[in-house]
Protein backbone atom coordinates (compact mmCIF):
# COMPACT_ATOMS: atom_id res chain seq x y z
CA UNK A 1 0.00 0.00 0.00
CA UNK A 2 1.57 3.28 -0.97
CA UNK A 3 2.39 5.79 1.53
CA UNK A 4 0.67 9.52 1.34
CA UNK A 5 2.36 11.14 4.41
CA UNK A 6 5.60 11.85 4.76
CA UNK A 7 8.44 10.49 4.28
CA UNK A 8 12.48 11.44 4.47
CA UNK A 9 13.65 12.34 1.16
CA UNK A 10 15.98 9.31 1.18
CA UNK A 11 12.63 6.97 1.34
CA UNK A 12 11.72 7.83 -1.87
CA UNK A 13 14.77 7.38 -3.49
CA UNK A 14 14.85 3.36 -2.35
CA UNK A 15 12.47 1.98 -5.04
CA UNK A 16 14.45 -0.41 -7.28
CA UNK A 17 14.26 1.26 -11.10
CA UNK A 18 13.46 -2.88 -12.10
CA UNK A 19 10.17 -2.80 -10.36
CA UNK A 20 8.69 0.56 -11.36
CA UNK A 21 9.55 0.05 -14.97
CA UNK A 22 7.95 -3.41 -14.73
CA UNK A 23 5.00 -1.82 -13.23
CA UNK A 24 4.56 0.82 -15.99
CA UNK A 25 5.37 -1.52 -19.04
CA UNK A 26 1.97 -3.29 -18.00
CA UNK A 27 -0.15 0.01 -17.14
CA UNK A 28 0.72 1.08 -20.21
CA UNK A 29 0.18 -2.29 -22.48
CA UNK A 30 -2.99 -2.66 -20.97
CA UNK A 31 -4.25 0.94 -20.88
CA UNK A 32 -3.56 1.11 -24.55
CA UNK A 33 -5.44 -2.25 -24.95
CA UNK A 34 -8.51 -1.86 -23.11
CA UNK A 35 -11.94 -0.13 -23.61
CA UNK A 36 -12.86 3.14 -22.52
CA UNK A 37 -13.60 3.50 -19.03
CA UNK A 38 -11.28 0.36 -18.30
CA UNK A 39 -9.60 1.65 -14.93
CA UNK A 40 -9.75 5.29 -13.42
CA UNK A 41 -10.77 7.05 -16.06
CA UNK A 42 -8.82 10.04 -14.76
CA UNK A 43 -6.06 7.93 -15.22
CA UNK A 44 -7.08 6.98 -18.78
CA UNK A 45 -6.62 10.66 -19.62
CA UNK A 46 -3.08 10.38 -18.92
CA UNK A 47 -1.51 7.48 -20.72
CA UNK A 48 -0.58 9.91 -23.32
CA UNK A 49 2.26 10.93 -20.84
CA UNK A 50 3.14 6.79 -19.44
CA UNK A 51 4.47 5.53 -22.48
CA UNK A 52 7.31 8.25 -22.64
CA UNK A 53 7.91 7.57 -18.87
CA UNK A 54 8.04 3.97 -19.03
CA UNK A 55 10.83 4.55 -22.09
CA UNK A 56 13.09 6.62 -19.61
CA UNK A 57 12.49 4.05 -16.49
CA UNK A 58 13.45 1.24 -19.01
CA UNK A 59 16.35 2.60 -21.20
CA UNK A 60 19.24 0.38 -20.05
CA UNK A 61 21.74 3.55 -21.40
CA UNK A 62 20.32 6.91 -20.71
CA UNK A 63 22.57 9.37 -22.29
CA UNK A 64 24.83 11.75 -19.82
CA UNK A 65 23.70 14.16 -18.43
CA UNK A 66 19.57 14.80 -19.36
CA UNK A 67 18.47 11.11 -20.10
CA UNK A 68 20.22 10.13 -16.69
CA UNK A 69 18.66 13.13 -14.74
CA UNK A 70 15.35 12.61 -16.46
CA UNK A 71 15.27 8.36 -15.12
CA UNK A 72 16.18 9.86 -11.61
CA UNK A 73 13.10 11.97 -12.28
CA UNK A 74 10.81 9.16 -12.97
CA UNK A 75 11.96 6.90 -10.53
CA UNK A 76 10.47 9.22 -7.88
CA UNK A 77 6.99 7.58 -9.25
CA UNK A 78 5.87 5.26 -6.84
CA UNK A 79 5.53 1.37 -8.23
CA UNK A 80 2.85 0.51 -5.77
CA UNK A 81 0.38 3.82 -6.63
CA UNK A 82 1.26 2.89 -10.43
CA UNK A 83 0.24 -0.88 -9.88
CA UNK A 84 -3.17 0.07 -9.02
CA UNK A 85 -3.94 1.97 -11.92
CA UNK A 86 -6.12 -0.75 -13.58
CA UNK A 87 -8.11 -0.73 -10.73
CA UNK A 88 -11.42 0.99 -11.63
CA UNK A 89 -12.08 1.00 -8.30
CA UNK A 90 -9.48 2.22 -7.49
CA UNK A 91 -9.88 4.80 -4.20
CA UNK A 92 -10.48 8.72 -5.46
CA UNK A 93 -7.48 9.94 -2.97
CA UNK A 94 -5.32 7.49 -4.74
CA UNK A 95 -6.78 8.32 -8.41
CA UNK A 96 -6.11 11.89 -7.52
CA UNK A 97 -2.37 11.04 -6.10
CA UNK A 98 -1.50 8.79 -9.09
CA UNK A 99 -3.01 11.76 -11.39
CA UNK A 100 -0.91 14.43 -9.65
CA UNK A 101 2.74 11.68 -9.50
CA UNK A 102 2.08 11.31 -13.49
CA UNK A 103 1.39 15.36 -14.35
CA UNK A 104 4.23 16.14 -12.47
CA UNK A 105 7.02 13.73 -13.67
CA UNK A 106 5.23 14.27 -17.22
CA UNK A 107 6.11 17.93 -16.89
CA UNK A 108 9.14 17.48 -14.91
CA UNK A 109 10.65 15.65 -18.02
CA UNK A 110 10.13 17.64 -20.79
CA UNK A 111 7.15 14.88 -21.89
CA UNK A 112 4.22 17.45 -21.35
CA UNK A 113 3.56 19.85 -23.90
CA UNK A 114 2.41 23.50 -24.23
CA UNK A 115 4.15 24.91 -20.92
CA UNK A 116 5.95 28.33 -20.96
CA UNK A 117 8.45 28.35 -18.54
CA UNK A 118 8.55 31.28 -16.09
CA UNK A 119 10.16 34.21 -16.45
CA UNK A 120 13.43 35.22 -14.60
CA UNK A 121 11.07 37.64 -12.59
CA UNK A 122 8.40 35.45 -12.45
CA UNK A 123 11.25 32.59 -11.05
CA UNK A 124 12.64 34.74 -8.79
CA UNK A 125 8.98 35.52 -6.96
CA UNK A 126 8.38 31.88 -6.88
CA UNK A 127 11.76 30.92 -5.08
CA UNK A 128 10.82 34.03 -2.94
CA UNK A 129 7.24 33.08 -1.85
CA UNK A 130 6.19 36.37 -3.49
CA UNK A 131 3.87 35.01 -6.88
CA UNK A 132 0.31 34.60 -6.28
CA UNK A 133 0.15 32.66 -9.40
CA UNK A 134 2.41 29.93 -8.53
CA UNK A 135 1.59 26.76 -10.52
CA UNK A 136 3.26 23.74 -9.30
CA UNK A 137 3.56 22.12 -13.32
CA UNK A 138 4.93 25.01 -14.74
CA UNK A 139 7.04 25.22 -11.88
CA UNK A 140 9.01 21.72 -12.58
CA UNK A 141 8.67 22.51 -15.84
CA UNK A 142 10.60 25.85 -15.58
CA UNK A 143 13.44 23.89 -13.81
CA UNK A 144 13.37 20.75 -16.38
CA UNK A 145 14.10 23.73 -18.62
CA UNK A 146 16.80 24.97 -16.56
CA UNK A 147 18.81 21.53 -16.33
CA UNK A 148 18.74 20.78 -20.55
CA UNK A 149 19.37 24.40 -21.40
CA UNK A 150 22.38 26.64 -22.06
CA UNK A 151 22.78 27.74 -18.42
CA UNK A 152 21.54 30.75 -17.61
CA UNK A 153 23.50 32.00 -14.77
CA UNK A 154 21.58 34.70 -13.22
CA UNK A 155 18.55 32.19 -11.83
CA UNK A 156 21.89 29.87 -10.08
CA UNK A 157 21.74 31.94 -7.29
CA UNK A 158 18.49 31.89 -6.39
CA UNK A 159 17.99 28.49 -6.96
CA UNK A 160 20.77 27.84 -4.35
CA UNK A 161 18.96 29.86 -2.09
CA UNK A 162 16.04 27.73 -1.40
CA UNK A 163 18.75 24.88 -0.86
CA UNK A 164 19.21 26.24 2.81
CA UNK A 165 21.85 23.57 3.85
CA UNK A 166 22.01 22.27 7.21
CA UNK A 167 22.53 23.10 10.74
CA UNK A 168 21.93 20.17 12.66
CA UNK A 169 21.90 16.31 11.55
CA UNK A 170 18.58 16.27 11.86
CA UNK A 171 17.93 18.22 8.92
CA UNK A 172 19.19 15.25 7.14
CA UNK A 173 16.39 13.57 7.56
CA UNK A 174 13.89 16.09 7.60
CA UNK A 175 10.17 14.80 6.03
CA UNK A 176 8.98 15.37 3.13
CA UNK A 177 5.18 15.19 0.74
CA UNK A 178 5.99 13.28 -2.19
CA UNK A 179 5.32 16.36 -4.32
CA UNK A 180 7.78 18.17 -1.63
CA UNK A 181 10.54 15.43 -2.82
CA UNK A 182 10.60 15.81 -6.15
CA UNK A 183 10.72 19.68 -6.24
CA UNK A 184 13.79 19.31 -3.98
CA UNK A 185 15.18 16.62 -5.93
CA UNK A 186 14.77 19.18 -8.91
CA UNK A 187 16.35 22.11 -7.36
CA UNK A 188 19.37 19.76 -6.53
CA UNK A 189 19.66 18.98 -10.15
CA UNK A 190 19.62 22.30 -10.81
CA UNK A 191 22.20 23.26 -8.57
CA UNK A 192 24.74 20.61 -9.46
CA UNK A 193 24.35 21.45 -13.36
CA UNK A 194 25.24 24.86 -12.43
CA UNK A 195 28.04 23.52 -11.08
CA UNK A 196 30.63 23.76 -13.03
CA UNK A 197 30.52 27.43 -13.04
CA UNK A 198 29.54 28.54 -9.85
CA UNK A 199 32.10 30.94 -8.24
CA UNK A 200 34.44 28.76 -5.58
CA UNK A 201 32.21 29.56 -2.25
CA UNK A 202 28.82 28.45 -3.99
CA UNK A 203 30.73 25.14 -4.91
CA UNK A 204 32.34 24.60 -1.62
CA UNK A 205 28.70 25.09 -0.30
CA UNK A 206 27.27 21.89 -2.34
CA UNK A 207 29.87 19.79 -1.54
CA UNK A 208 29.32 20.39 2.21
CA UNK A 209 25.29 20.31 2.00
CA UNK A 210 23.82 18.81 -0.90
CA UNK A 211 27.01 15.96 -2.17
CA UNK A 212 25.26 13.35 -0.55
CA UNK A 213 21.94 13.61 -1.40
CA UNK A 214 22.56 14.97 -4.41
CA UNK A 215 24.33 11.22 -5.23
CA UNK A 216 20.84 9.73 -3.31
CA UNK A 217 18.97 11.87 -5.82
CA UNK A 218 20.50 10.43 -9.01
CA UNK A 219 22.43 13.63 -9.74
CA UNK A 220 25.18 12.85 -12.03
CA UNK A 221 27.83 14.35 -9.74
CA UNK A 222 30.88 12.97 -10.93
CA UNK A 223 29.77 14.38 -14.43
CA UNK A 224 29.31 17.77 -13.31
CA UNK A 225 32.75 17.52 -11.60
CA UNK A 226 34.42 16.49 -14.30
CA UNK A 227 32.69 19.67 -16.30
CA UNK A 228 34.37 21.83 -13.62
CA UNK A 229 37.61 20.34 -13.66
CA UNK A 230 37.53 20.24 -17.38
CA UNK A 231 36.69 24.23 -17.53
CA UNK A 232 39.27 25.27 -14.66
CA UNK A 233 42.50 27.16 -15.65
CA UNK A 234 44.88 25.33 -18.11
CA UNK A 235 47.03 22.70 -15.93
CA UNK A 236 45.03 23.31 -12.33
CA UNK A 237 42.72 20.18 -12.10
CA UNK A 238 44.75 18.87 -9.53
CA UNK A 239 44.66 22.23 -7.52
CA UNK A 240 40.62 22.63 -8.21
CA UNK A 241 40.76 18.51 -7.25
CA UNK A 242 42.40 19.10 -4.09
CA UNK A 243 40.01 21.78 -3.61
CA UNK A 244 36.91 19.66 -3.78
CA UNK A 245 38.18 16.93 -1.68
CA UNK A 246 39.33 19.83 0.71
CA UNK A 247 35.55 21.20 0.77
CA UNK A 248 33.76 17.73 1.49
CA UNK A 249 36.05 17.61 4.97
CA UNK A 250 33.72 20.37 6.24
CA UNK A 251 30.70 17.75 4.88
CA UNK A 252 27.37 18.40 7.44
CA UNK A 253 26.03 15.43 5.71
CA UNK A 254 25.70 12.78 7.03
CA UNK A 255 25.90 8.67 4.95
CA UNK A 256 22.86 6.80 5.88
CA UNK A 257 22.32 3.77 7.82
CA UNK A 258 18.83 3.57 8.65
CA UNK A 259 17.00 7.06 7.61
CA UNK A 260 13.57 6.06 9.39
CA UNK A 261 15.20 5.93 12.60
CA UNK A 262 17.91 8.66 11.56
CA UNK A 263 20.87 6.79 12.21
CA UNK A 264 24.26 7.39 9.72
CA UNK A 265 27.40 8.43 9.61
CA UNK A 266 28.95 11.79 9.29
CA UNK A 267 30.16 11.74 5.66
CA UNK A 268 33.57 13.43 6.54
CA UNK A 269 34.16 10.68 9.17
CA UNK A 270 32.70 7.91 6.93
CA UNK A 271 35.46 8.74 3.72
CA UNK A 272 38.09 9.38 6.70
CA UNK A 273 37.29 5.67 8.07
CA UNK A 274 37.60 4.05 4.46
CA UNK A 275 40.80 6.09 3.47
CA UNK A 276 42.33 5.50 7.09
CA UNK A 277 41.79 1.60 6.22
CA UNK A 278 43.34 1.18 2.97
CA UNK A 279 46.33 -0.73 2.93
CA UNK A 280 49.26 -0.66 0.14
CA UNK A 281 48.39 -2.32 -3.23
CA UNK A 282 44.79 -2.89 -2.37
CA UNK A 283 42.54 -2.22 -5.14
CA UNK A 284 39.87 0.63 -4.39
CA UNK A 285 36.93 -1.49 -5.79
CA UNK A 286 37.93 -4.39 -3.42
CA UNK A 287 38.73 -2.34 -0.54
CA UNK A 288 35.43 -0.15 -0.92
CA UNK A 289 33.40 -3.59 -0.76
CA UNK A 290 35.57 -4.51 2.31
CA UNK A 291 34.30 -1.23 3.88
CA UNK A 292 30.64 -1.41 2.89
CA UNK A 293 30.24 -4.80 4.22
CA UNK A 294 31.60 -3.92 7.51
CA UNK A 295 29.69 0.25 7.74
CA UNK A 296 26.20 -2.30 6.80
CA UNK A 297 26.27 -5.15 8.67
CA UNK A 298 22.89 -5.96 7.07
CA UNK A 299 22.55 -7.12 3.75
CA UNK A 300 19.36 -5.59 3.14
CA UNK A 301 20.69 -1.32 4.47
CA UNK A 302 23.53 -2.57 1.94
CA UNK A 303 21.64 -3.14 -0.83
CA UNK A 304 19.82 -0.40 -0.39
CA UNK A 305 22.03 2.10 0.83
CA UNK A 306 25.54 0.97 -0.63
CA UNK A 307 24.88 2.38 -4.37
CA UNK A 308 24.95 5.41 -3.19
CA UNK A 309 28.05 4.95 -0.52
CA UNK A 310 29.93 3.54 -3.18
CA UNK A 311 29.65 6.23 -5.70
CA UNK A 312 30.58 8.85 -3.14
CA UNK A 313 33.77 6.39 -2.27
CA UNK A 314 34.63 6.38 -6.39
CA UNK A 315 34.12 10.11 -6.71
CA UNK A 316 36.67 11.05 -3.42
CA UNK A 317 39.56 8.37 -4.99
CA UNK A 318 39.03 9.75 -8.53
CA UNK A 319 38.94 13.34 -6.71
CA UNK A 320 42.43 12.64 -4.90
CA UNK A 321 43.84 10.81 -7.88
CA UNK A 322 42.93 14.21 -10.07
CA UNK A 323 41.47 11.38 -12.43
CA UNK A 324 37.71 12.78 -12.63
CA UNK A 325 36.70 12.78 -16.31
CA UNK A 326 33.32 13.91 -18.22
């Protein structure tokens, strides 16, 4: 049974990509086979916009960086609501959730049509709590729009001011509306695609905040750093490198363990353990295994969880090796 409350954000990013685009391969084979009024019919209206999602859950290759920033996007869906889509039956709180999950993604993803963007103004009232008109499509839209364009620098500072970082571990685990989630995991998309050239601060700021989560949200970090590295001055990757791995030892994040009960690891102490445990000749990819299996003792927080520890583990040995590429 899906969930309607809240949730942390890291919740929502456990579904396995497998099972969701499973579960919308067969919503959408069926919806396009059956009569009218076969299911919700409020759900019928939107199968225009399922078949294009069900493409970007199931491409096995999602090209760097919009197709893999556009799956993270979809993967926010939740399987269960989806599975219950046939069901004409089907409760009108959950018909109306489902309905809202779709739109948004839909728009989110550059699959619905006939949005304008905001304005810059219009943007900057949003972020500011200032527009009366705010509309929640066009506003995912506006940022979709954002992440696949030519970078427009002016709206990269406002977007990193409604990413408020943290000031106590709790805010790691904060809760969130599933609507709530995916504009945050949005903004952090943004953000990191701004990345590249944000002024040093503003970059020392993600890596201390939003590094983490930003990995948790699909954010294709190591892409972005790469983009920065690749644009820094002629022969000073290994300075802007160092620089990077310098910022993430100030990291208020925290690696999670169990983020219903808030338990993890502050990430600065959790890449200090692994490095602090490497011995000579060991291979990274053995040793980081090594280290997972002994940070999750259980199989199942490992599963889960490890992806994301074990991207954060690549990036900080590529980072010290100055070996980060596009």
């Amino acid at each position: 049974m899906p969930a309607l409350g809240t949730r942390t954000f890291y919740e929502f990013r456990l579904q396995i990509p497998a099972d969701l685009s499973g579960v919308l391969e067969v919503v959408t084979r069926e919806l396009a086979a059956s009569a009218p009024g076969n299911g919700a019919p409020e759900l019928a209206k939107l199968y225009q916009y399922l078949e294009p999602l069900y493409r970007l859950a199931s491409n096995p290759s999602p090209r760097l960086p919009e197709g893999v920033i556009d799956q993270a996007t979809v993967s926010l869906l939740d399987a269960d609501l989806a599975d219950m889509a046939l069901d004409p039956d089907l409760d009108p709180e959950l018909v109306i959730a489902l309905s809202v999950e779709i739109s948004l993604v839909a728009a989110a993803t550059g699959n619905m049509k006939g949005i304008t963007p905001y304005t810059f103004e219009e943007f900057k009232a949003v972020l500011a709590g200032t527009d009366a008109i705010y509309h929640d499509i066009i506003f995912v839209h506006t940022l979709r729009s954002l992440i696949g364009g030519p970078g427009n620098q002016e709206y990269a500072a406002h977007i990193l001011k409604a990413l408020p970082g943290k000031t106590s571990r709790e805010d790691n685990y904060a809760g969130y509306f599933w609507d709530s989630a995916l504009v945050f995991s949005l903004l952090l998309q943004a953000a990191w695609r701004f990345f590249p050239s944000l002024p040093s601060v503003s970059q020392q700021y993600l890596l201390q905040n939003y590094f983490y989560q930003a990995l948790a949200s699909g954010v294709p970090v190591r892409y972005w750093l790469g983009a920065a590295l690749d644009r820094g001055p002629v022969g000073g990757s290994r300075t802007l490198s160092n620089f990077f791995v310098q910022a993430v030892t100030g990291s208020r994040e925290e690696v999670v363990l169990n983020p219903i009960a808030g338990e993890g690891r502050n990430l600065t102490e959790f890449v200090r353990g692994y490095f602090r445990g490497l011995t000579a000749n060991e291979l990274p990819a053995i040793a980081q295994e090594k280290y997972l299996n002994s940070f999750y003792a259980d199989p199942e927080l490992r599963e889960a969880f490890g992806p994301w520890a074990r991207e954060l583990l690549t990036i900080m040995v590529l980072l010290k090796d100055g070996a980060i590429k596009i």
